[in-house]
PDB file of N, CA and C in Angstrom:
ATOM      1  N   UNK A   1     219.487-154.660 155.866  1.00  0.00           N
ATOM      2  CA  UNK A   1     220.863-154.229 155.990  1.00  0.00           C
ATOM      3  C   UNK A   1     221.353-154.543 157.409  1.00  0.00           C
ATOM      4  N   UNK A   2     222.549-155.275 157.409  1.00  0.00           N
ATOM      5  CA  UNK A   2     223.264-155.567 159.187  1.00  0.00           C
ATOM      6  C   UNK A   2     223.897-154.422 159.645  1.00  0.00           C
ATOM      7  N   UNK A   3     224.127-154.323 160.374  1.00  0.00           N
ATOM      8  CA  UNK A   3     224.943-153.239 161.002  1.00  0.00           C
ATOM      9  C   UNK A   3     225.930-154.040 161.726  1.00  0.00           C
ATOM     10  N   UNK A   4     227.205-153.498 161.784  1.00  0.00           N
ATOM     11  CA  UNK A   4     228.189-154.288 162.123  1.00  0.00           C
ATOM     12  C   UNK A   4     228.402-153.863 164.064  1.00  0.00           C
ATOM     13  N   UNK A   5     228.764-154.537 164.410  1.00  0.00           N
ATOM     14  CA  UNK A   5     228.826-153.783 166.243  1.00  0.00           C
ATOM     15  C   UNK A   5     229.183-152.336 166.426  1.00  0.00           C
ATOM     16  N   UNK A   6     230.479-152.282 165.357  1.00  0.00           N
ATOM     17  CA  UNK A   6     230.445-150.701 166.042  1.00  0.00           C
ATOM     18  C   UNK A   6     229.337-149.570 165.539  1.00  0.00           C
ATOM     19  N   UNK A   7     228.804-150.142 164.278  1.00  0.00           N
ATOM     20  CA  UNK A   7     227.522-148.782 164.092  1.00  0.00           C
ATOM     21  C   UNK A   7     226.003-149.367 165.057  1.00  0.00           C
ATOM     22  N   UNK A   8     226.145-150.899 165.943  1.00  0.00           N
ATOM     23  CA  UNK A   8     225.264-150.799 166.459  1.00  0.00           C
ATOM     24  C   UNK A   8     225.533-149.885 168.111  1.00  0.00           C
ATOM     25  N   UNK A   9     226.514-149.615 168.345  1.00  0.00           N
ATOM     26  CA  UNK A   9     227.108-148.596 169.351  1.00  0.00           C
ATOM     27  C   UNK A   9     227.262-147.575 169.020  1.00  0.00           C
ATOM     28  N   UNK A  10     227.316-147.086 167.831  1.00  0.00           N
ATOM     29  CA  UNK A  10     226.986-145.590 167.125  1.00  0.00           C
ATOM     30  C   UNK A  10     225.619-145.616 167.360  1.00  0.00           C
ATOM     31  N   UNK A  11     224.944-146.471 166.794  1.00  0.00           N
ATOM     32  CA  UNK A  11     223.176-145.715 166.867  1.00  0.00           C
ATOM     33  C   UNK A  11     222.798-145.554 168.242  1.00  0.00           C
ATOM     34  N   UNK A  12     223.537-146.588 169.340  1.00  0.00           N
ATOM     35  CA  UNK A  12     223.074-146.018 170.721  1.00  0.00           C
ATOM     36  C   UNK A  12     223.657-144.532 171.186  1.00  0.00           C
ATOM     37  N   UNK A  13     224.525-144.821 170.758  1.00  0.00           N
ATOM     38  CA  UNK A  13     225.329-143.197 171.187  1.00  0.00           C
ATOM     39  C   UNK A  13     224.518-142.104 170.963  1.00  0.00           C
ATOM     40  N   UNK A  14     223.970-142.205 169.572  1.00  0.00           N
ATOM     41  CA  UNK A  14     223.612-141.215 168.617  1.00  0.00           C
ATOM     42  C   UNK A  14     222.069-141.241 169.520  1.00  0.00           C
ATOM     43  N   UNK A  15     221.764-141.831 169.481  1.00  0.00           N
ATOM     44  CA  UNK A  15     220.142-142.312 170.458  1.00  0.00           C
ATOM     45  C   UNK A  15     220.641-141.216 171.689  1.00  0.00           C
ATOM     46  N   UNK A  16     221.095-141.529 172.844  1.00  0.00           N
ATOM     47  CA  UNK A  16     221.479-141.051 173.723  1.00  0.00           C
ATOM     48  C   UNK A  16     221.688-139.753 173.553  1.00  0.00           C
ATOM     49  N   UNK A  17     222.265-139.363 172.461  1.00  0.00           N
ATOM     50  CA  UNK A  17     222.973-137.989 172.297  1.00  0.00           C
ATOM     51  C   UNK A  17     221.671-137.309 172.148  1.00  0.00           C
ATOM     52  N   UNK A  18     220.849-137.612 171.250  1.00  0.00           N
ATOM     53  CA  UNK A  18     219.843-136.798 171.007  1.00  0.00           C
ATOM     54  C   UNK A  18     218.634-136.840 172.334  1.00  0.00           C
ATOM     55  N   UNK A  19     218.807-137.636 172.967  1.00  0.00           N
ATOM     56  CA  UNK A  19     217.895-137.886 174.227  1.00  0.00           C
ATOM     57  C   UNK A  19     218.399-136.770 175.141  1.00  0.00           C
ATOM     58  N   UNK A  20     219.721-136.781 175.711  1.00  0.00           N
ATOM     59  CA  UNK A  20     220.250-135.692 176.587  1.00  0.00           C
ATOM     60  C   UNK A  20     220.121-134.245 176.115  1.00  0.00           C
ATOM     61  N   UNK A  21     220.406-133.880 174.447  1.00  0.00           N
ATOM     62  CA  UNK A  21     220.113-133.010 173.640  1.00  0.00           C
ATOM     63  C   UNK A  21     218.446-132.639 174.397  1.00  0.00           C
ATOM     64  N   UNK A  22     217.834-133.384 173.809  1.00  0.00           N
ATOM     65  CA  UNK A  22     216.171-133.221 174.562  1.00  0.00           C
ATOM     66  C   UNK A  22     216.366-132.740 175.711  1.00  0.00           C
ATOM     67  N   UNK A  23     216.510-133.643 176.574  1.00  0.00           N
ATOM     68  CA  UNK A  23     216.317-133.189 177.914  1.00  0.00           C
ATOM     69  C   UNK A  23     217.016-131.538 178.700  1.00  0.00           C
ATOM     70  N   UNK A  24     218.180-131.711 178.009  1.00  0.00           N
ATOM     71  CA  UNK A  24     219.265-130.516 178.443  1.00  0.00           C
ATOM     72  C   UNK A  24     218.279-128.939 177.553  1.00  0.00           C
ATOM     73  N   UNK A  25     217.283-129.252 176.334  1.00  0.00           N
ATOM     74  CA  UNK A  25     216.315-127.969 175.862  1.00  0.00           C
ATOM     75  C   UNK A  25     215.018-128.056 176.949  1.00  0.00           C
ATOM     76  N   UNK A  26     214.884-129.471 177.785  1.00  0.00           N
ATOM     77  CA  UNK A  26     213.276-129.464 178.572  1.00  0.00           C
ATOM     78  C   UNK A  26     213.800-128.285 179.805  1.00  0.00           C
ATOM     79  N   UNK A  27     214.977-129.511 179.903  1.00  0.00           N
ATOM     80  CA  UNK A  27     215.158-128.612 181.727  1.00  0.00           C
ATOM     81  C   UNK A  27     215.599-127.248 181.324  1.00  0.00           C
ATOM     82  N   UNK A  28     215.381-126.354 180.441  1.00  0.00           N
ATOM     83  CA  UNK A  28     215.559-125.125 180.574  1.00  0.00           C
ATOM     84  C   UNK A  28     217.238-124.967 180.067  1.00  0.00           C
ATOM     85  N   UNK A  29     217.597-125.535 179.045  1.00  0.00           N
ATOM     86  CA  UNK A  29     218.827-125.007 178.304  1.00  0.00           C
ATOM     87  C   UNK A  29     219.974-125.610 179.734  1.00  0.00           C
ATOM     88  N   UNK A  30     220.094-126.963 180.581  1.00  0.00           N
ATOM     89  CA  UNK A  30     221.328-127.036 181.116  1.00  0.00           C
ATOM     90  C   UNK A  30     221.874-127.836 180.276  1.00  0.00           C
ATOM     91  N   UNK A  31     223.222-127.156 180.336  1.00  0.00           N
ATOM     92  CA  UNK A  31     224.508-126.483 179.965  1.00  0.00           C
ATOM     93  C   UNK A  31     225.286-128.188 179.889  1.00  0.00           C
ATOM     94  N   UNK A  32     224.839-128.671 180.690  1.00  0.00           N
ATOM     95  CA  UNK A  32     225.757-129.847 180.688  1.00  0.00           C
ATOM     96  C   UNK A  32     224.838-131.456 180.407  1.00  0.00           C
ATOM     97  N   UNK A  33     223.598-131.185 180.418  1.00  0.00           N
ATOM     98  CA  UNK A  33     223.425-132.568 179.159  1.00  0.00           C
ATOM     99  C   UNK A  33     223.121-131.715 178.106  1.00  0.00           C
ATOM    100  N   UNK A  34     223.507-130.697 177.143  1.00  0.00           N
ATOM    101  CA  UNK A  34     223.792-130.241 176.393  1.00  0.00           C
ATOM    102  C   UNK A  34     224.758-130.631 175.744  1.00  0.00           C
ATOM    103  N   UNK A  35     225.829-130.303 176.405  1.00  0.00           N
ATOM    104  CA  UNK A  35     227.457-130.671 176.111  1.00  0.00           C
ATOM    105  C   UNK A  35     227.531-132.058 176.054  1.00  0.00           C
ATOM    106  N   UNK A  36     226.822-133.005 176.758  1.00  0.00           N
ATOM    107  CA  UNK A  36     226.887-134.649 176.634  1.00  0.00           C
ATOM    108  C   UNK A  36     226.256-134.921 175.097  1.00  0.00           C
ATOM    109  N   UNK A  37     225.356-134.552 175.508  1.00  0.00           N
ATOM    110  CA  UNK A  37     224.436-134.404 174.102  1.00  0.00           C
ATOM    111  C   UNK A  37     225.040-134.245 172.967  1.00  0.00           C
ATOM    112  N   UNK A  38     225.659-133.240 172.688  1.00  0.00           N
ATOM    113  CA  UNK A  38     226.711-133.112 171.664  1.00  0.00           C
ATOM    114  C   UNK A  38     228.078-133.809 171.534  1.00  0.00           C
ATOM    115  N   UNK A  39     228.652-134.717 172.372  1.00  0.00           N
ATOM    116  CA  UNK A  39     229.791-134.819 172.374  1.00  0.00           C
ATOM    117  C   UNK A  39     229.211-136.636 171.604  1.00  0.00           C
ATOM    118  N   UNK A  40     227.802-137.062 173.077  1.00  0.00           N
ATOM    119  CA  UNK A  40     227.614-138.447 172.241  1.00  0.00           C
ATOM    120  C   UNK A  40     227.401-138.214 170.950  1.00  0.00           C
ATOM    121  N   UNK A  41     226.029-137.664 170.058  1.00  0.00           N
ATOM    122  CA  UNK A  41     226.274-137.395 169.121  1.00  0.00           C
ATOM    123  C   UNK A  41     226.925-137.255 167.692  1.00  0.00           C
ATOM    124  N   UNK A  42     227.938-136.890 168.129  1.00  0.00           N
ATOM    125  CA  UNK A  42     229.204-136.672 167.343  1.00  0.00           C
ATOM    126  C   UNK A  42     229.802-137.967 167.477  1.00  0.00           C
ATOM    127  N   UNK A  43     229.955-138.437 168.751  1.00  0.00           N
ATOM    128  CA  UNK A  43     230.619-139.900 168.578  1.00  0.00           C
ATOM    129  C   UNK A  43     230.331-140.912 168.096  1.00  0.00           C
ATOM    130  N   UNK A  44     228.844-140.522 167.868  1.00  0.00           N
ATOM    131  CA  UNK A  44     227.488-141.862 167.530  1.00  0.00           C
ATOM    132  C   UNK A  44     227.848-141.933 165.729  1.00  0.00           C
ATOM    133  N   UNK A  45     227.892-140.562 165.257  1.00  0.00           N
ATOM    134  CA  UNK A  45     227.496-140.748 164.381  1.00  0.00           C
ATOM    135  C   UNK A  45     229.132-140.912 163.275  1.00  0.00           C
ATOM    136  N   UNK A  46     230.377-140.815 163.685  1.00  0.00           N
ATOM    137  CA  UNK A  46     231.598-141.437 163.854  1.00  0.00           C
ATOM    138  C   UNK A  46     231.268-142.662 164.172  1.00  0.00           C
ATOM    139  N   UNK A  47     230.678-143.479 164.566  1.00  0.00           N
ATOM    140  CA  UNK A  47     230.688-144.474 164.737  1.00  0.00           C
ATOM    141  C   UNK A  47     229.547-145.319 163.460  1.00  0.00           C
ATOM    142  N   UNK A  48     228.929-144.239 163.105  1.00  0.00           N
ATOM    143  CA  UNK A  48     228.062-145.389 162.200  1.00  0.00           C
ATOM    144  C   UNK A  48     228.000-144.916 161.212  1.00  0.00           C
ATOM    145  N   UNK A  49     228.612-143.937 160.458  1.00  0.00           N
ATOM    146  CA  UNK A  49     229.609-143.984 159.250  1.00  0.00           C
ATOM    147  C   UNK A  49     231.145-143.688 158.659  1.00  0.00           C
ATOM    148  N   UNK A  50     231.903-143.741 160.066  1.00  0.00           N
ATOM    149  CA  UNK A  50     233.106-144.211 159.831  1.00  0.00           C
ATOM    150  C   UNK A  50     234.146-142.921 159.660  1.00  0.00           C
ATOM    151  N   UNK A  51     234.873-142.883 159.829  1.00  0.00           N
ATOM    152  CA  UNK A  51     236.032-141.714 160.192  1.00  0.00           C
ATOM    153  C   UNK A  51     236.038-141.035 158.744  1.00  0.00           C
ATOM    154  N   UNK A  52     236.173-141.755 157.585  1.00  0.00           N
ATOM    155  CA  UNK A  52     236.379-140.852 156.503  1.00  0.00           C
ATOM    156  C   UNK A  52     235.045-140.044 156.260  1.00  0.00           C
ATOM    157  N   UNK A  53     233.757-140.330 155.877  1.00  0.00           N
ATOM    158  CA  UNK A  53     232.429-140.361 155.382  1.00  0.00           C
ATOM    159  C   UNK A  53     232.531-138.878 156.653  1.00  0.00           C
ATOM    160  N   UNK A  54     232.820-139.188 157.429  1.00  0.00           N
ATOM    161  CA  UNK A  54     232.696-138.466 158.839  1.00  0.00           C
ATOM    162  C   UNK A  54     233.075-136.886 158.187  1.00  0.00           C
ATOM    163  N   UNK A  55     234.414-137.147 158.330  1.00  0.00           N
ATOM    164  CA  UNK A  55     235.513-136.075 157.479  1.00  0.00           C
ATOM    165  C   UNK A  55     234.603-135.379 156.501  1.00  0.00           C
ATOM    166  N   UNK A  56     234.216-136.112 155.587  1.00  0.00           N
ATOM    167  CA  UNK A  56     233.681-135.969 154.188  1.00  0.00           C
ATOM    168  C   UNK A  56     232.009-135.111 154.332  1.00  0.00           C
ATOM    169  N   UNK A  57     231.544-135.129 155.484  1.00  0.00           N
ATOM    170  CA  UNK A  57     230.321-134.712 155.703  1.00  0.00           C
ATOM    171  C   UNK A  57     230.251-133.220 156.402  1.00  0.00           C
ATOM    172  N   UNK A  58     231.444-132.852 157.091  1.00  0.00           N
ATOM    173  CA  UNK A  58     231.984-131.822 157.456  1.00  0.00           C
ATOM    174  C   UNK A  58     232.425-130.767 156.519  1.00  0.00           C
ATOM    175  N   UNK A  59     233.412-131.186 155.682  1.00  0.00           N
ATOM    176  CA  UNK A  59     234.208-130.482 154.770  1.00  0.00           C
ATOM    177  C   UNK A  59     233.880-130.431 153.786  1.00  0.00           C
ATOM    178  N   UNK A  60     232.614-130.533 153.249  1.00  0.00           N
ATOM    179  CA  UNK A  60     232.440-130.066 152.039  1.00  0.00           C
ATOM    180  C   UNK A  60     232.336-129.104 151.401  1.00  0.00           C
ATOM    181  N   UNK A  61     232.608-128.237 150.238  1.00  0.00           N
ATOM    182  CA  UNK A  61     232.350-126.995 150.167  1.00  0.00           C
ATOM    183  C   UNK A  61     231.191-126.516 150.019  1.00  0.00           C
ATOM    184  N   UNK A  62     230.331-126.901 149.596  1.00  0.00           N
ATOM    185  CA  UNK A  62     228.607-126.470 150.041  1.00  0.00           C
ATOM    186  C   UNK A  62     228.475-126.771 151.358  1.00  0.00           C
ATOM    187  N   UNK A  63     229.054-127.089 152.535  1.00  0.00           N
ATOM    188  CA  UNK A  63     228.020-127.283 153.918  1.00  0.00           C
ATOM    189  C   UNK A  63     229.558-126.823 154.561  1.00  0.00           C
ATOM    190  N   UNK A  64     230.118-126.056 154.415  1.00  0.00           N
ATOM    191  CA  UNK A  64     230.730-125.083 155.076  1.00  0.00           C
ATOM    192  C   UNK A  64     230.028-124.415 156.212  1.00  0.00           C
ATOM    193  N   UNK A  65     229.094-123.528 155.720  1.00  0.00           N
ATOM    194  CA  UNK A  65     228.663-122.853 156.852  1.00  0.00           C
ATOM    195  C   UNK A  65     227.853-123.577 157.480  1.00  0.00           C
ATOM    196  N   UNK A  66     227.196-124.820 157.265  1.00  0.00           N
ATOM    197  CA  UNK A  66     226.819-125.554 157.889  1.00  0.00           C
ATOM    198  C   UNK A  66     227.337-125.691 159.135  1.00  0.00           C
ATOM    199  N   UNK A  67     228.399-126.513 158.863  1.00  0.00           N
ATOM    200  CA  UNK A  67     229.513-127.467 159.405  1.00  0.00           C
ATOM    201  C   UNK A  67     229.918-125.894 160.451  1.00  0.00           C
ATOM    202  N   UNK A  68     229.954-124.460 160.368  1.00  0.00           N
ATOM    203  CA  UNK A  68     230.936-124.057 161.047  1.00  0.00           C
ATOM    204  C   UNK A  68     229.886-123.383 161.902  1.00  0.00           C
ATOM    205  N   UNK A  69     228.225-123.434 161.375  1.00  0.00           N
ATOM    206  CA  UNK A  69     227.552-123.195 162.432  1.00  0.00           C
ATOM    207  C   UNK A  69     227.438-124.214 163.321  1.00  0.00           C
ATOM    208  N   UNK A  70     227.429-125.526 162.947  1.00  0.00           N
ATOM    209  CA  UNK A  70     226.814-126.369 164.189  1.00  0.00           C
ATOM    210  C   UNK A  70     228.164-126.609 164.780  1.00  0.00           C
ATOM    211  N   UNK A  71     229.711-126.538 164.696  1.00  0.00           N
ATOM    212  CA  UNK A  71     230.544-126.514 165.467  1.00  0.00           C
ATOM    213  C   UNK A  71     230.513-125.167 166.166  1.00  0.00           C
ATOM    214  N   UNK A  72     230.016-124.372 165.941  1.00  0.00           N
ATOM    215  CA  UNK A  72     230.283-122.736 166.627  1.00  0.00           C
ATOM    216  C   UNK A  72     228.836-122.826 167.871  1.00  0.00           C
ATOM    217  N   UNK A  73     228.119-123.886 167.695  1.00  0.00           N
ATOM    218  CA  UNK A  73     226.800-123.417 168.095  1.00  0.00           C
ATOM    219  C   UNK A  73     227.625-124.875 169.716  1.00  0.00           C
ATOM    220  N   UNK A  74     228.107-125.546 169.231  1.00  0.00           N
ATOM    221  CA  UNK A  74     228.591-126.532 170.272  1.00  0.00           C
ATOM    222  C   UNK A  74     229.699-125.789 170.930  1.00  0.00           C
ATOM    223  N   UNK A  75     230.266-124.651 170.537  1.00  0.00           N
ATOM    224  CA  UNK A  75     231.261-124.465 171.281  1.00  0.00           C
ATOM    225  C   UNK A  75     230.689-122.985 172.682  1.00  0.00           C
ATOM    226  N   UNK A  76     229.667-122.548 172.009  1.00  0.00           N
ATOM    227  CA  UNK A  76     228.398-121.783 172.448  1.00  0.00           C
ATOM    228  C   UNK A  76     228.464-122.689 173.920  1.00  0.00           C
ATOM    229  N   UNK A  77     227.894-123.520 173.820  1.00  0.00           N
ATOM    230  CA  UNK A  77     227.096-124.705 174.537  1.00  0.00           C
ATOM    231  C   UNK A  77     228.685-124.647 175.485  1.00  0.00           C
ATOM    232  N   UNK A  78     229.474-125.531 174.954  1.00  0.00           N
ATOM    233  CA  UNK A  78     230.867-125.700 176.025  1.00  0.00           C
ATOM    234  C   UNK A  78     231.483-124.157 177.200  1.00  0.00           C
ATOM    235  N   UNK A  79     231.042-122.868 176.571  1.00  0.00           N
ATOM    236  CA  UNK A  79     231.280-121.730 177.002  1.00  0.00           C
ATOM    237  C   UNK A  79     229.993-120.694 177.939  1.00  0.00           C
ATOM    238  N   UNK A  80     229.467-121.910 177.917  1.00  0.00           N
ATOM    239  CA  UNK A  80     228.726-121.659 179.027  1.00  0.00           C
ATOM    240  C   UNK A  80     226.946-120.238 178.742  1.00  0.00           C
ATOM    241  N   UNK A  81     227.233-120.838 177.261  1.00  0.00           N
ATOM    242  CA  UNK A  81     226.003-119.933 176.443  1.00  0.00           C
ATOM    243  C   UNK A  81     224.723-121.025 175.995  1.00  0.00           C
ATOM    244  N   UNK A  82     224.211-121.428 176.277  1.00  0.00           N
ATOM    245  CA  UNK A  82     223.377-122.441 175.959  1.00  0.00           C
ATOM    246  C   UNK A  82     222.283-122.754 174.517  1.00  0.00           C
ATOM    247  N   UNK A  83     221.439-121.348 175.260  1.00  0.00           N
ATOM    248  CA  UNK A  83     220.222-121.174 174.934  1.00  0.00           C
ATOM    249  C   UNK A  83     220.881-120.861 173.285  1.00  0.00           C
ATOM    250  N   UNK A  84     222.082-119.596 172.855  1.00  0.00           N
ATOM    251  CA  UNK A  84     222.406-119.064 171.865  1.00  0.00           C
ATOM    252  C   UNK A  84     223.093-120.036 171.079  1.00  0.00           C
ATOM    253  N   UNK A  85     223.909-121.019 171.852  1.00  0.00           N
ATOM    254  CA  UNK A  85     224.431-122.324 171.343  1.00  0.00           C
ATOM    255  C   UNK A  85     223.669-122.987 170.745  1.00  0.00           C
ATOM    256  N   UNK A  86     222.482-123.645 171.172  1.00  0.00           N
ATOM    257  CA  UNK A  86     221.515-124.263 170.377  1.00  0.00           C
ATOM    258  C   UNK A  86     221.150-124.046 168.985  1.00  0.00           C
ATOM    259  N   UNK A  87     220.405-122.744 169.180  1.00  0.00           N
ATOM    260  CA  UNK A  87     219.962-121.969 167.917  1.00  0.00           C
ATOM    261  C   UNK A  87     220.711-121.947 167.092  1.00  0.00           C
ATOM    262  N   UNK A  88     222.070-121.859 167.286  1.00  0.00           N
ATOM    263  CA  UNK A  88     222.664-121.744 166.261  1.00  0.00           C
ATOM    264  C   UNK A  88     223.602-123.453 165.822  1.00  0.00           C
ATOM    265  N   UNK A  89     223.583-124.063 166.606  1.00  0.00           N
ATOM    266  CA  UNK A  89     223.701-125.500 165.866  1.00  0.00           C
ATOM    267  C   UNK A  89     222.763-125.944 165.511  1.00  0.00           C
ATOM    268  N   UNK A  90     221.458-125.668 165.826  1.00  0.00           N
ATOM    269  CA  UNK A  90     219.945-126.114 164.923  1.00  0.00           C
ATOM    270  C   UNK A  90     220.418-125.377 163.752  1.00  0.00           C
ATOM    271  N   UNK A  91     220.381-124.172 163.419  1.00  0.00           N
ATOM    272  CA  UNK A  91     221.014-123.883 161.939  1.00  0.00           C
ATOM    273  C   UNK A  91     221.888-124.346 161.158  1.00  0.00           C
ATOM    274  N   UNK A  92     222.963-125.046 162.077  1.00  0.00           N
ATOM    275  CA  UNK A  92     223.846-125.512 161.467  1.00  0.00           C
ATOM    276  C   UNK A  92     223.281-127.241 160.874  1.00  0.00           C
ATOM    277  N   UNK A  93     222.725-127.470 161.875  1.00  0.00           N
ATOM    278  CA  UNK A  93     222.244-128.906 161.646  1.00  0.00           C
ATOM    279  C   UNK A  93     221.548-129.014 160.251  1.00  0.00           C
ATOM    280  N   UNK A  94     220.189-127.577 160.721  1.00  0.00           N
ATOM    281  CA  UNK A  94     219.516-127.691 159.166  1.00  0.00           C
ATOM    282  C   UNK A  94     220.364-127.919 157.622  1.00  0.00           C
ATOM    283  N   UNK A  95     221.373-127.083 158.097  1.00  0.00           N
ATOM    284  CA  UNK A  95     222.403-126.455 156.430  1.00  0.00           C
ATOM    285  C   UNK A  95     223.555-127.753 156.260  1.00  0.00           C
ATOM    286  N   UNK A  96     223.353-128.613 157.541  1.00  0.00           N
ATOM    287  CA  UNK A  96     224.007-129.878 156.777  1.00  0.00           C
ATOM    288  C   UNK A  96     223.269-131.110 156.420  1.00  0.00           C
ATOM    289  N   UNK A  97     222.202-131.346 157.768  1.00  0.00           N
ATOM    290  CA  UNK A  97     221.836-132.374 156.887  1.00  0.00           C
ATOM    291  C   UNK A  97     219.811-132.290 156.808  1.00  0.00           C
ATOM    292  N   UNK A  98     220.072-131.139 155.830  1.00  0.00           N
ATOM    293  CA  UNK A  98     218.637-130.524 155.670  1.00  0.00           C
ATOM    294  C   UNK A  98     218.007-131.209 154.319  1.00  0.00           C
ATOM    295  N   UNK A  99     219.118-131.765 153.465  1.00  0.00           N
ATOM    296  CA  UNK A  99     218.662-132.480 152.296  1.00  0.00           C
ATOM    297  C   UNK A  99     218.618-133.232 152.355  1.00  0.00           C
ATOM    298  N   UNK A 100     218.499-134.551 153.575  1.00  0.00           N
ATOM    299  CA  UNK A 100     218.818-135.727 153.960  1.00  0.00           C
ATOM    300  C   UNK A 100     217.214-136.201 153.421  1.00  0.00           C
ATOM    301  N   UNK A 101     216.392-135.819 153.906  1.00  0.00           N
ATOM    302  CA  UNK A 101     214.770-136.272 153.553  1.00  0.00           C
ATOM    303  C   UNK A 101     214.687-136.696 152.096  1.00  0.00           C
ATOM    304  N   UNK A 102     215.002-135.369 151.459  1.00  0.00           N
ATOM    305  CA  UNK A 102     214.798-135.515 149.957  1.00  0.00           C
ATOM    306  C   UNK A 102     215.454-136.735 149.588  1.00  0.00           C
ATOM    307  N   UNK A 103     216.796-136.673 149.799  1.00  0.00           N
ATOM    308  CA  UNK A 103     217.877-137.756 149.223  1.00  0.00           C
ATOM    309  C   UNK A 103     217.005-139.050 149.596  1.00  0.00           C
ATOM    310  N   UNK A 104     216.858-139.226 150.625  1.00  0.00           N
ATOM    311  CA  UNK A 104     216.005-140.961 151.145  1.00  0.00           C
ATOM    312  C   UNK A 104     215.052-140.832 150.471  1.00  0.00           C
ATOM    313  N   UNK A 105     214.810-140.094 150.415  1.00  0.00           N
ATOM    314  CA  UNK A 105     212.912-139.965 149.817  1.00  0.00           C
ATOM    315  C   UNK A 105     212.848-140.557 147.969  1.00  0.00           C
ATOM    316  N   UNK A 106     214.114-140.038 147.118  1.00  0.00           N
ATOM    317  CA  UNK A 106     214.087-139.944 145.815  1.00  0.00           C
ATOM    318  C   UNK A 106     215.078-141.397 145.163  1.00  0.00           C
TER     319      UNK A 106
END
């Protein structure tokens, strides 16, 4: 499968995002490659499936609380709560894309 330029600049983003993500839980929950972390992330992955799919992965009515933990858990993170931010966008993360394994897998 090719990837067209902009999802090969999504997967770096998305790369990055989760790298600063890492690093911002090593160094002890800072607050601000946290917030990078999340912002690439989000941009990465807008970028490598596309504004609607994007939309569509958010708003669904089964991953609601998903979707409103891992935005509540980033806004944690932006307000200067870190450690509680996390935890709770790891929950959110799980409850959205926790069936992702199975789906590739089957």
């Amino acid at each position: 499968m090719w990837l067209t330029d902009m999802q090969k600049i999504g997967v770096g983003l998305t790369s990055f995002g989760a790298l600063f993500m890492l690093l911002g839980v090593m160094l002890f929950f800072d607050g601000a490659l946290l917030a990078l972390g999340n912002i690439l992330f989000l941009g990465g992955l807008f970028l490598i499936i596309g504004p609607q799919k994007t939309f569509y992965v958010f708003v669904r009515k089964n991953k609601l609380r998903g979707t409103a933990c891992f935005l509540g858990g980033i806004l944690f993170v932006f307000l200067k709560w870190p450690a509680i931010g996390v935890l709770v966008e790891m929950f959110g993360f799980l409850n959205l894309f926790g069936s992702l394994p199975l789906t590739i897998s089957s």
